[in-house]
Protein backbone atom coordinates (compact mmCIF):
# COMPACT_ATOMS: atom_id res chain seq x y z
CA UNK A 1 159.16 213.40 45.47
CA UNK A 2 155.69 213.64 46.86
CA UNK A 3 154.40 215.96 44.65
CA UNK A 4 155.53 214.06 41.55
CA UNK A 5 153.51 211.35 43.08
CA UNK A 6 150.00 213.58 43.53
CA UNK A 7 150.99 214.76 40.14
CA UNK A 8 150.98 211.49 39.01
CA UNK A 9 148.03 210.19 40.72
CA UNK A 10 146.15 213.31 39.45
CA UNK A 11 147.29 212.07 36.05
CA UNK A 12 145.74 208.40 36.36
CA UNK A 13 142.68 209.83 37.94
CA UNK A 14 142.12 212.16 34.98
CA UNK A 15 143.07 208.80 32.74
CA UNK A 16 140.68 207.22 33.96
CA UNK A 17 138.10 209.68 33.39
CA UNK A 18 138.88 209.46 29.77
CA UNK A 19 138.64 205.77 29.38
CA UNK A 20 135.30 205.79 31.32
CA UNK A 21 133.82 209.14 28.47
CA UNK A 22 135.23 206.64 25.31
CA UNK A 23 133.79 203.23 26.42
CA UNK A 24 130.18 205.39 26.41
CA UNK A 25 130.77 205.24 22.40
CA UNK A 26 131.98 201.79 21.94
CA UNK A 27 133.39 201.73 19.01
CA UNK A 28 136.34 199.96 16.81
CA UNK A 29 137.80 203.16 17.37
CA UNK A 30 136.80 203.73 20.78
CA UNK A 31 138.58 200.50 21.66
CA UNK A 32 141.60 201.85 19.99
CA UNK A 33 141.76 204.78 22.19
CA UNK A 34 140.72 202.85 25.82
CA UNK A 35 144.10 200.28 25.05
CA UNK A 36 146.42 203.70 24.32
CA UNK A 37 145.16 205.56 27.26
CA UNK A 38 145.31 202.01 29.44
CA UNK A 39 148.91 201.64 27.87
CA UNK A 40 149.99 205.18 28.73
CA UNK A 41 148.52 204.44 32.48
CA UNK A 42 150.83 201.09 32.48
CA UNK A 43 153.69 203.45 31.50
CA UNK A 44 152.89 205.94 34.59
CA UNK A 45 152.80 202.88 36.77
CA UNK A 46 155.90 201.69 35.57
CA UNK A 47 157.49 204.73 36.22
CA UNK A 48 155.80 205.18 39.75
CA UNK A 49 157.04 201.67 40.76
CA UNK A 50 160.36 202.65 39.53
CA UNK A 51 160.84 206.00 41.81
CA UNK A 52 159.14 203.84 45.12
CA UNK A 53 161.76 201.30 44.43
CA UNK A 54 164.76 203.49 44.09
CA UNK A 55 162.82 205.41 47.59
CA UNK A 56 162.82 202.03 49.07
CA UNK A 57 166.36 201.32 48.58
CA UNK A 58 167.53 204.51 50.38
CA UNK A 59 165.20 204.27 53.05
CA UNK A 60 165.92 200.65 53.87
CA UNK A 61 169.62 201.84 55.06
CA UNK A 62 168.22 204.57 57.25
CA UNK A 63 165.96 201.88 59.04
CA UNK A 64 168.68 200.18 59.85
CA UNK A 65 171.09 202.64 60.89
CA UNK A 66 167.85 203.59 63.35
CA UNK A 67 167.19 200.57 64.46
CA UNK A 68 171.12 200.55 66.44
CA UNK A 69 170.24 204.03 67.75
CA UNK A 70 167.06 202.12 69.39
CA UNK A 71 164.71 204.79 68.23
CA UNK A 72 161.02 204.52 68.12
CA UNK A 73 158.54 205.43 65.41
């Protein structure tokens, strides 16, 4: 799970790049691509948000079945 999540901040990272080369030409066209690429990186976030909820929903249990043992973090 952890390296689908550097993968996908490498992603967003090299996303952003892009967006940041395009808006250099600003263009019709170039303002085309920026609102794909920013679409694509809502669809990654989506995505990420998705896997940290389903994470937080099986870690939540686990908390509390430690917090009855009394152990300490």
């Amino acid at each position: 799970m952890l390296e689908s999540t550097l993968k996908k901040t490498k992603e967003m990272k090299q996303r952003l790049l892009n967006i940041n080369k395009i808006v250099r030409r600003r263009t019709e066209e170039t303002l085309k691509e920026v609102r794909n690429i920013s679409g694509s990186m809502a669809e990654l976030a989506k995505e990420v948000i998705k896997q940290a909820k389903s994470m937080t929903k099986k870690l939540i249990p686990e908390n509390r079945k430690d917090e009855t043992l009394n152990l300490v973090c």
